[in-house]
Every structure is written in C-alpha cells, then in structure tokens.
C-alpha atoms as a PDB file:
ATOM      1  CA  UNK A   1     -45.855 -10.590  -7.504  1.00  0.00           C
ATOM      2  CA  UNK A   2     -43.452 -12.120  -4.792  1.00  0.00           C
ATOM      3  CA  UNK A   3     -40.316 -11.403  -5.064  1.00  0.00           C
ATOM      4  CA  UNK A   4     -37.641 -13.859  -4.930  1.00  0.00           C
ATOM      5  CA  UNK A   5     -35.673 -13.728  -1.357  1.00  0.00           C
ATOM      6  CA  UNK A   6     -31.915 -14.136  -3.217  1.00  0.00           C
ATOM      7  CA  UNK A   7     -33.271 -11.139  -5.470  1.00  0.00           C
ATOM      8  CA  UNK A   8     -34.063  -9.295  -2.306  1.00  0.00           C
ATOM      9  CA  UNK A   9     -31.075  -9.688  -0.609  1.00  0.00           C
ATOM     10  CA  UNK A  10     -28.971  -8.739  -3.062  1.00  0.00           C
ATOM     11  CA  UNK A  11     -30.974  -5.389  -3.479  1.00  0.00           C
ATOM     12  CA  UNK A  12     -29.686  -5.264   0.065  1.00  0.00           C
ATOM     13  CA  UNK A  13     -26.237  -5.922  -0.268  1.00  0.00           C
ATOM     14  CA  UNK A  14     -26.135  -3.351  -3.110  1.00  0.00           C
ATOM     15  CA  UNK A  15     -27.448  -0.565  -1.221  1.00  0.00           C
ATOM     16  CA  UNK A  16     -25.624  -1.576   1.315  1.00  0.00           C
ATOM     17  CA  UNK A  17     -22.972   1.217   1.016  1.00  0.00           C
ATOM     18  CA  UNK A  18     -25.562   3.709   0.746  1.00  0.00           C
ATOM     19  CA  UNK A  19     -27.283   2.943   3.814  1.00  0.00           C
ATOM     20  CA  UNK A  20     -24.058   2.740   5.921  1.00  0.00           C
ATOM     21  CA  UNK A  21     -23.103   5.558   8.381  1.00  0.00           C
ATOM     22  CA  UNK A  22     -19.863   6.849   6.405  1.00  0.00           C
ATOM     23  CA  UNK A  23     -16.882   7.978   8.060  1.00  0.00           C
ATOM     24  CA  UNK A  24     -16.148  11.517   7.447  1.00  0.00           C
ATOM     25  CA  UNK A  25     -12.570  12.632   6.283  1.00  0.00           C
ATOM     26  CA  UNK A  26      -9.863  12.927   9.603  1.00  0.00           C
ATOM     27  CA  UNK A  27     -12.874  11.378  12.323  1.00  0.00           C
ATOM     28  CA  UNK A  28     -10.344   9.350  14.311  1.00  0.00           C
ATOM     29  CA  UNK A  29     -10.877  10.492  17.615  1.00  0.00           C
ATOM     30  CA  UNK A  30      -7.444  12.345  19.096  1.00  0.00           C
ATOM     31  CA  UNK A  31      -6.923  13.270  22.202  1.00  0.00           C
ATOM     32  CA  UNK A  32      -5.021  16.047  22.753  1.00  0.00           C
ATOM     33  CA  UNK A  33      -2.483  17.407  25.617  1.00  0.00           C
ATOM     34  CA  UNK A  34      -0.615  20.002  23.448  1.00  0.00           C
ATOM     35  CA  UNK A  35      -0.229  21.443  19.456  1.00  0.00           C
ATOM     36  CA  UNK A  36       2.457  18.252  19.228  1.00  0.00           C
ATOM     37  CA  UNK A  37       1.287  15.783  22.206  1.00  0.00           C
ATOM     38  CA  UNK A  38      -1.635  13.736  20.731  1.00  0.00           C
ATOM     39  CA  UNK A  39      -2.920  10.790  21.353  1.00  0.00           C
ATOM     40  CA  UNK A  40      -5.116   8.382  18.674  1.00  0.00           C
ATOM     41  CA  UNK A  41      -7.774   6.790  20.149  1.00  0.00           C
ATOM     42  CA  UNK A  42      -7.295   3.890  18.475  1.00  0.00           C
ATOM     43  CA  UNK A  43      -7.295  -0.277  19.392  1.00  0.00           C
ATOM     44  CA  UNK A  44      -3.653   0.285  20.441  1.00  0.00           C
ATOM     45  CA  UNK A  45      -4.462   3.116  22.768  1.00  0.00           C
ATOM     46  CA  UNK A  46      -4.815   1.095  25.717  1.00  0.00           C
ATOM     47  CA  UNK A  47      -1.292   0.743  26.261  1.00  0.00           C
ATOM     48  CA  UNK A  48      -0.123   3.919  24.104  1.00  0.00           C
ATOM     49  CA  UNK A  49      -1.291   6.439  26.454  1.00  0.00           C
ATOM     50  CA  UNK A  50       0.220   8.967  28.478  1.00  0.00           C
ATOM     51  CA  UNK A  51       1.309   7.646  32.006  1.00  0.00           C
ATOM     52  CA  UNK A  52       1.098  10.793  34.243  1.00  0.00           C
ATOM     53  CA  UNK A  53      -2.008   9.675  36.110  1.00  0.00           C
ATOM     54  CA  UNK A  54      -4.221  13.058  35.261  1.00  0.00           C
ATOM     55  CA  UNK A  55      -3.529  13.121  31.794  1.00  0.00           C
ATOM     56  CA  UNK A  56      -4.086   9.134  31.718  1.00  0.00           C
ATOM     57  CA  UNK A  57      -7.734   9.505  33.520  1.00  0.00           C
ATOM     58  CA  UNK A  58      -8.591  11.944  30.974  1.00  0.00           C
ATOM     59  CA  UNK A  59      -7.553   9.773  28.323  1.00  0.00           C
ATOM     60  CA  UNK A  60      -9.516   6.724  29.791  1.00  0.00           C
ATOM     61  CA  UNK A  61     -12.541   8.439  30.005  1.00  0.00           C
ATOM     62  CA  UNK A  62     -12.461  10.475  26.889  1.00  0.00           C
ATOM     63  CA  UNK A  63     -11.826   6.833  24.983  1.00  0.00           C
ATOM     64  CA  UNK A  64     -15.106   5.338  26.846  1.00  0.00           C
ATOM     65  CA  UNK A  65     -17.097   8.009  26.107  1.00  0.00           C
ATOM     66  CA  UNK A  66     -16.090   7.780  22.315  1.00  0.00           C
ATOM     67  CA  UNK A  67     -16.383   4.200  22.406  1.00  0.00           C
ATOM     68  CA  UNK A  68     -20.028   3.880  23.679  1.00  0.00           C
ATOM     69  CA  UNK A  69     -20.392   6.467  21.386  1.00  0.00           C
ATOM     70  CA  UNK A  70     -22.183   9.302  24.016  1.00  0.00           C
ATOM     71  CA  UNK A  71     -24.071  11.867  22.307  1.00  0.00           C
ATOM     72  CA  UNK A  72     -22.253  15.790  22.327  1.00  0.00           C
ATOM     73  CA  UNK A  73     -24.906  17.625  23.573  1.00  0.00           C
ATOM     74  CA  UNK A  74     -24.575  21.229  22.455  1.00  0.00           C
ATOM     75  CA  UNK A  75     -23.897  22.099  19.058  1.00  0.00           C
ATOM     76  CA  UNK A  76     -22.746  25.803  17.993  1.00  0.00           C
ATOM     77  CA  UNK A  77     -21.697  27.302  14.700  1.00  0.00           C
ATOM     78  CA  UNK A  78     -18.455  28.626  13.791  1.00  0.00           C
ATOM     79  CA  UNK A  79     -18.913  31.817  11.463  1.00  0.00           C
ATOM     80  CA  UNK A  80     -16.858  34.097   9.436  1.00  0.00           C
ATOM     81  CA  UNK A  81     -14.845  36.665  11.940  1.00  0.00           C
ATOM     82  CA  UNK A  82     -16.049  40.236  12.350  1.00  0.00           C
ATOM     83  CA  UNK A  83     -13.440  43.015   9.696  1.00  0.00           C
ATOM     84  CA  UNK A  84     -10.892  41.927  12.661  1.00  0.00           C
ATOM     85  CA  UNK A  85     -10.434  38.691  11.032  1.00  0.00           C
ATOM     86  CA  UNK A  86     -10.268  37.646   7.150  1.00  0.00           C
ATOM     87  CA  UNK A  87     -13.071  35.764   5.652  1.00  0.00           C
ATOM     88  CA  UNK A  88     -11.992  32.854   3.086  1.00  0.00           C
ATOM     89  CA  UNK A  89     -15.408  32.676   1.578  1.00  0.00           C
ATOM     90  CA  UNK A  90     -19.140  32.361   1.404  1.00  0.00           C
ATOM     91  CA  UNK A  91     -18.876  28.905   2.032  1.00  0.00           C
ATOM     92  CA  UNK A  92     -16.542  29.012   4.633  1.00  0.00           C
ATOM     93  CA  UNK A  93     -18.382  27.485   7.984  1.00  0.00           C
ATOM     94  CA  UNK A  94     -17.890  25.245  10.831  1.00  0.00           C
ATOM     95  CA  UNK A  95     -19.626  23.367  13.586  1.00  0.00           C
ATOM     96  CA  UNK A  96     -18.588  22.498  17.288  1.00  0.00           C
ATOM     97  CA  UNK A  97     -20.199  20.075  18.986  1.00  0.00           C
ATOM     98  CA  UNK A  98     -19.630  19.486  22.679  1.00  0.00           C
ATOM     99  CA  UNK A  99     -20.203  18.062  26.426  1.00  0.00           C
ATOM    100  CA  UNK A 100     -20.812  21.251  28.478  1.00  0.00           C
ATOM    101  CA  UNK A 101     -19.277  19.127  31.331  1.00  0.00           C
ATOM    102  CA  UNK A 102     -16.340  16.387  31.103  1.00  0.00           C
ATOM    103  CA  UNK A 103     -13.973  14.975  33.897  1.00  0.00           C
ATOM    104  CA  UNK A 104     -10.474  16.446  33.157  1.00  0.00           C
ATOM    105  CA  UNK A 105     -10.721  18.343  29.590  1.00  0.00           C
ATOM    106  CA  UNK A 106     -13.122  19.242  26.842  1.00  0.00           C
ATOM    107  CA  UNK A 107     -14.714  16.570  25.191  1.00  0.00           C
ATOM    108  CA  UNK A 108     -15.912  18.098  21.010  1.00  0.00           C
ATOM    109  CA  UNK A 109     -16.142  17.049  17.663  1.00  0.00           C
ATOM    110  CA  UNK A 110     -15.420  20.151  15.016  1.00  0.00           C
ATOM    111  CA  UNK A 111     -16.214  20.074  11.571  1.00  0.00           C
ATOM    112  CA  UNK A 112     -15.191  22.821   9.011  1.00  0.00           C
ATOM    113  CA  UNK A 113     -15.786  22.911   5.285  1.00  0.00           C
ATOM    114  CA  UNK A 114     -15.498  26.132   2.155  1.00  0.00           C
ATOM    115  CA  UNK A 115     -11.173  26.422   3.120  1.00  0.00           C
ATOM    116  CA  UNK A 116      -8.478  26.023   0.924  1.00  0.00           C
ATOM    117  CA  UNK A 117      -7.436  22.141   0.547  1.00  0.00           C
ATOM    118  CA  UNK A 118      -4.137  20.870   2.172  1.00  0.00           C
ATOM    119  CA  UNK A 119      -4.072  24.278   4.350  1.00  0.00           C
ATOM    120  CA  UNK A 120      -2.842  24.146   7.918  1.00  0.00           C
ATOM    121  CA  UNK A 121      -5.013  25.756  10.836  1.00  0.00           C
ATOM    122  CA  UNK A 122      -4.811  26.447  14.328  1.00  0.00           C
ATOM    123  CA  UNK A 123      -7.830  25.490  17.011  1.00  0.00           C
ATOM    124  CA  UNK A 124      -7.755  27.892  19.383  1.00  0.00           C
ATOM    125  CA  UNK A 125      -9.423  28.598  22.674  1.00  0.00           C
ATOM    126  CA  UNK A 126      -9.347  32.291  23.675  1.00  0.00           C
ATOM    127  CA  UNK A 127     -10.083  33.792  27.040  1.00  0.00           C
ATOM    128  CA  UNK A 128     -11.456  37.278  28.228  1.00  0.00           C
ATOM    129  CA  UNK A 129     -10.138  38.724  31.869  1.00  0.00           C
ATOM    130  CA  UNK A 130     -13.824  39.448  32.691  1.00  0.00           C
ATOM    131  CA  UNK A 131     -14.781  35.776  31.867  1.00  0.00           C
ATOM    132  CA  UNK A 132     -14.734  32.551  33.445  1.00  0.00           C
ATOM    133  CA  UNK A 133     -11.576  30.477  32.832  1.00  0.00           C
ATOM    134  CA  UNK A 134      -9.165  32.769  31.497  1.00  0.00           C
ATOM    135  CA  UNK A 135      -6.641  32.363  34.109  1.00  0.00           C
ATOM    136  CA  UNK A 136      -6.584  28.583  32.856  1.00  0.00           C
ATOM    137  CA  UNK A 137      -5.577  29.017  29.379  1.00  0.00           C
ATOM    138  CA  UNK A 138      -1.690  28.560  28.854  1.00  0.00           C
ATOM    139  CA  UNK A 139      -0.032  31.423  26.924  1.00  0.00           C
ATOM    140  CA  UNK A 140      -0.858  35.280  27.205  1.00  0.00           C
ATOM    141  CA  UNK A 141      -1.934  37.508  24.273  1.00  0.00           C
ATOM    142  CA  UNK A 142       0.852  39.757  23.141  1.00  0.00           C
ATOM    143  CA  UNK A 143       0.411  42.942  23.401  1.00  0.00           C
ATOM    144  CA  UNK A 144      -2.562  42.028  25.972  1.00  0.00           C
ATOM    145  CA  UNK A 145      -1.103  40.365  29.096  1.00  0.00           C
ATOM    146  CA  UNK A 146      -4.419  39.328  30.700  1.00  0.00           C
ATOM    147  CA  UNK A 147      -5.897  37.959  28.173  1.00  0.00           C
ATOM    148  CA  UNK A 148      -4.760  34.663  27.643  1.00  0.00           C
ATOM    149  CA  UNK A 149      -5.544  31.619  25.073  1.00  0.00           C
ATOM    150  CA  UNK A 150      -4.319  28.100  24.193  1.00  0.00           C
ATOM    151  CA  UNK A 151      -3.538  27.097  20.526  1.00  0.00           C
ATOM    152  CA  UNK A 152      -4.626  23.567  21.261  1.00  0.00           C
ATOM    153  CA  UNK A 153      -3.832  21.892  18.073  1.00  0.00           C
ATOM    154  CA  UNK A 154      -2.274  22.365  14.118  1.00  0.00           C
ATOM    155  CA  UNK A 155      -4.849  20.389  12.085  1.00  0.00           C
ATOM    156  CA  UNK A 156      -4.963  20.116   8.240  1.00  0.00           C
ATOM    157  CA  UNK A 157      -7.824  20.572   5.675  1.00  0.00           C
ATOM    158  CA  UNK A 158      -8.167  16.987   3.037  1.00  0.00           C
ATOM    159  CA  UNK A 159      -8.249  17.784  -0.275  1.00  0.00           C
ATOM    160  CA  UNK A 160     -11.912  19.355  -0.141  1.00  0.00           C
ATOM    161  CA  UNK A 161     -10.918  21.956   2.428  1.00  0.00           C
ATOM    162  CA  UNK A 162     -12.529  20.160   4.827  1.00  0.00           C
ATOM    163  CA  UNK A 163     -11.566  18.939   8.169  1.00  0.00           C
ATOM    164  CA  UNK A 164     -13.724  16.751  10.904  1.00  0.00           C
ATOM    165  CA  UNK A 165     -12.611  14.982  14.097  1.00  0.00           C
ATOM    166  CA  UNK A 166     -13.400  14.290  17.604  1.00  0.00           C
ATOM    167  CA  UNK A 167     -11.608  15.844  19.922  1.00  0.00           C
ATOM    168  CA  UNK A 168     -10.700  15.339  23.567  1.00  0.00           C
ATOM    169  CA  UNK A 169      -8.583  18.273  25.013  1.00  0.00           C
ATOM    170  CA  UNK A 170      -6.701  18.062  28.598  1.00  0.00           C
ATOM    171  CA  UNK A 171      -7.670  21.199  30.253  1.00  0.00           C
ATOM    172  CA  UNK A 172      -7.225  22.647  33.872  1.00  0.00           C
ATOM    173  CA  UNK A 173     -10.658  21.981  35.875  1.00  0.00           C
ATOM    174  CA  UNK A 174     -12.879  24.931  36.394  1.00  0.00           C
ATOM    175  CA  UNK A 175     -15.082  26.785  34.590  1.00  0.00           C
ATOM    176  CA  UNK A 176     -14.849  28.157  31.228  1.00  0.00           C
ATOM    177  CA  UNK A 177     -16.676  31.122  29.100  1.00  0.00           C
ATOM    178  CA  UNK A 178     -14.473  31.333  25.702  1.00  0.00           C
ATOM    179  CA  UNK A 179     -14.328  31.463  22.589  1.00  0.00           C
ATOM    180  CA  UNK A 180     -13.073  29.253  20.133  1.00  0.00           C
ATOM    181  CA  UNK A 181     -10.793  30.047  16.632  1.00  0.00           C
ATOM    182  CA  UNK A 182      -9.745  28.775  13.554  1.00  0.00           C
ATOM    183  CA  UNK A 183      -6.760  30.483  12.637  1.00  0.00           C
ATOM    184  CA  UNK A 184      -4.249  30.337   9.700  1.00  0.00           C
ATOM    185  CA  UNK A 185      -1.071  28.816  10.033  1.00  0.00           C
ATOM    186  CA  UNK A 186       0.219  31.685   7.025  1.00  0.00           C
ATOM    187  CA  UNK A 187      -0.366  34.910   9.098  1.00  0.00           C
ATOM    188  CA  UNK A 188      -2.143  33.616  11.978  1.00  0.00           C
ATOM    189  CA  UNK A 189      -5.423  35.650  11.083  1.00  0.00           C
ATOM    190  CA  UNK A 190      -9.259  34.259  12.335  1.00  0.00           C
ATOM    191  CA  UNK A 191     -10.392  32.834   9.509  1.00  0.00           C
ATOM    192  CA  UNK A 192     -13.427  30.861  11.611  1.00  0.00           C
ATOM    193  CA  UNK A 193     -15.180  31.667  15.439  1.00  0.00           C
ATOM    194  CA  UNK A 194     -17.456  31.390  17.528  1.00  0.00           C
ATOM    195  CA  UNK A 195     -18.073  33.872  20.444  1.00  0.00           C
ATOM    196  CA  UNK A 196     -17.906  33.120  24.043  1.00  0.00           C
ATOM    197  CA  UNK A 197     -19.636  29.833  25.066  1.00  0.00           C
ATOM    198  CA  UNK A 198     -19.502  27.769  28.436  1.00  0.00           C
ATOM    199  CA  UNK A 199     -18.493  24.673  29.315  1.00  0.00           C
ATOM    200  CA  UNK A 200     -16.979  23.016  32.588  1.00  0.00           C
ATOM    201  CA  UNK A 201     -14.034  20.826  33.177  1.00  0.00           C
ATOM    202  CA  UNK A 202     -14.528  18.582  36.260  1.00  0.00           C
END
C-alpha cells in the first residue's frame, strides 16, 4: 500500500519536535572573565565584547569555536566530594566536558543535575602547590597561602536542579593540573568535584 506523500509529510512535521536536537536549560554559551564580568555569546556579541585586546582574542575565538560548533574532546565526571565535602544526594552528578588546549582560557561545557532547584553555586577551579598552574589561579586559600583557586562564576540551578552551559573562561596561559568544584553559595561547602585533571591555556 503506497502511502500518500501529503500523509507522509505530515508524519514528518509531527515528529518533527521529537527528532530535533533540543536545547538544554541555561546552554547559551557565556564567556567568562570574572564571578560578575560575563559575556553572552550571542548575535549581538560582535560588538558587545570586551575591548582590552587579550580578553577580546579570547572572546573571538571562544565565539568561533562555539559557532562552528567544535567538538569538546575530553569528558570527565563530577562526583559527590569525599566526608570533606557534603553530598546533596544519590542523584547528585555532573559532567565537564572540555578542550585540553585553547588560545587564551578554558574552553567547557558543564552539566549538573539531582540539586536543589533555584539554588546558587559556585564553579570553582582549585590549585595544588605541587601541581601545574597553581601560581595562575587568582585568590589564595585561607588558612593555606599556597594553595590558590579561582571562583570563576555564581551560576543558578532551573527549576529541576539542573544547570548546563558552555563555558569559555579567560585564564593566564600555561599549564594547568586542577581540580574543579561545585560549591554552595549557603556555606560554601563542595557539594560536586572532580580531582585534578590537565588542560593547557595557549
């Protein structure tokens, strides 16, 4: 039995939704140059970027690799912290996906699900003195002077307890071997990491 063609395509057009790549929640790619200097990468970018000429080659590059759409080439999972830390739930978990090289910052996408909706969280990047890149990483740990880290951006969960974007972050060039946290904005405990990994700013 042959099927008519205007029954066929709208079949199509019906499942069209379904067969669509979907958006997830917060994906607008940001680019990032402090906790309260961001950046959308958005069709207005091109003239609403940052003007210092480092920060505005990173930006130019981060927004054409986003825009051709470049595969992130190493993908890690963010766990529940060791007793040091406080574990939300079961279902807590994360994902960071990254380019273990990128001209002027670090180019990820993160994704975390299972935490309490409308929360605020801080991404964090946290050195070692014994590890690559330490010395690059803005702000000290209290109460542990070499040891420093960068608290790289306040992001919110959607009303799921989920949170998902690409990120570009302007970093000093060199190497890195860090870790990365999800901390709570309430008492600034770990509530999400992943141990050291390695990347390189160029």
């Amino acid at each position: 039995m042959r099927i008519p063609r205007t029954t066929r395509l709208a079949a199509i057009l019906l499942l069209a939704p379904f067969l669509m790549p979907r958006e997830a929640p917060g994906a607008a790619p940001i680019v990032v140059f402090g906790e309260k200097d961001v950046y959308a990468v958005d069709a207005a970018s091109a003239t609403a970027g940052p003007r210092d000429p480092d920060r505005a080659a990173f930006f130019s590059a981060y927004r054409a690799d986003v825009g051709r759409g470049a595969p992130l080439e190493r993908s890690l999972d963010l766990v529940s912290p060791p007793p040091w830390g406080k574990t939300v739930s079961e279902s807590t978990r994360g994902r960071i996906q990254f380019h273990p090289s990128f001209p002027g910052g670090f180019a990820c996408r993160i994704a975390l699900e299972g935490l309490p909706p409308a929360h605020g969280y801080i991404l964090t990047l946290n050195g070692n003195p014994s590890r690559a890149g330490n010395g690059l990483l803005s702000s000290a740990v209290p109460g542990n002077e070499l040891e420093r880290y960068y608290d790289f951006l306040i992001i919110t969960t959607d009303s799921r307890g989920r949170y998902e974007a690409n990120l570009g972050v302007f970093l000093k060039p060199g190497k890195y071997d860090v870790r990365c946290y999800v901390k709570d904005t309430a008492d600034f405990k770990i509530v999400l990491y992943r141990d050291f990994f390695t990347f390189e700013v160029r």
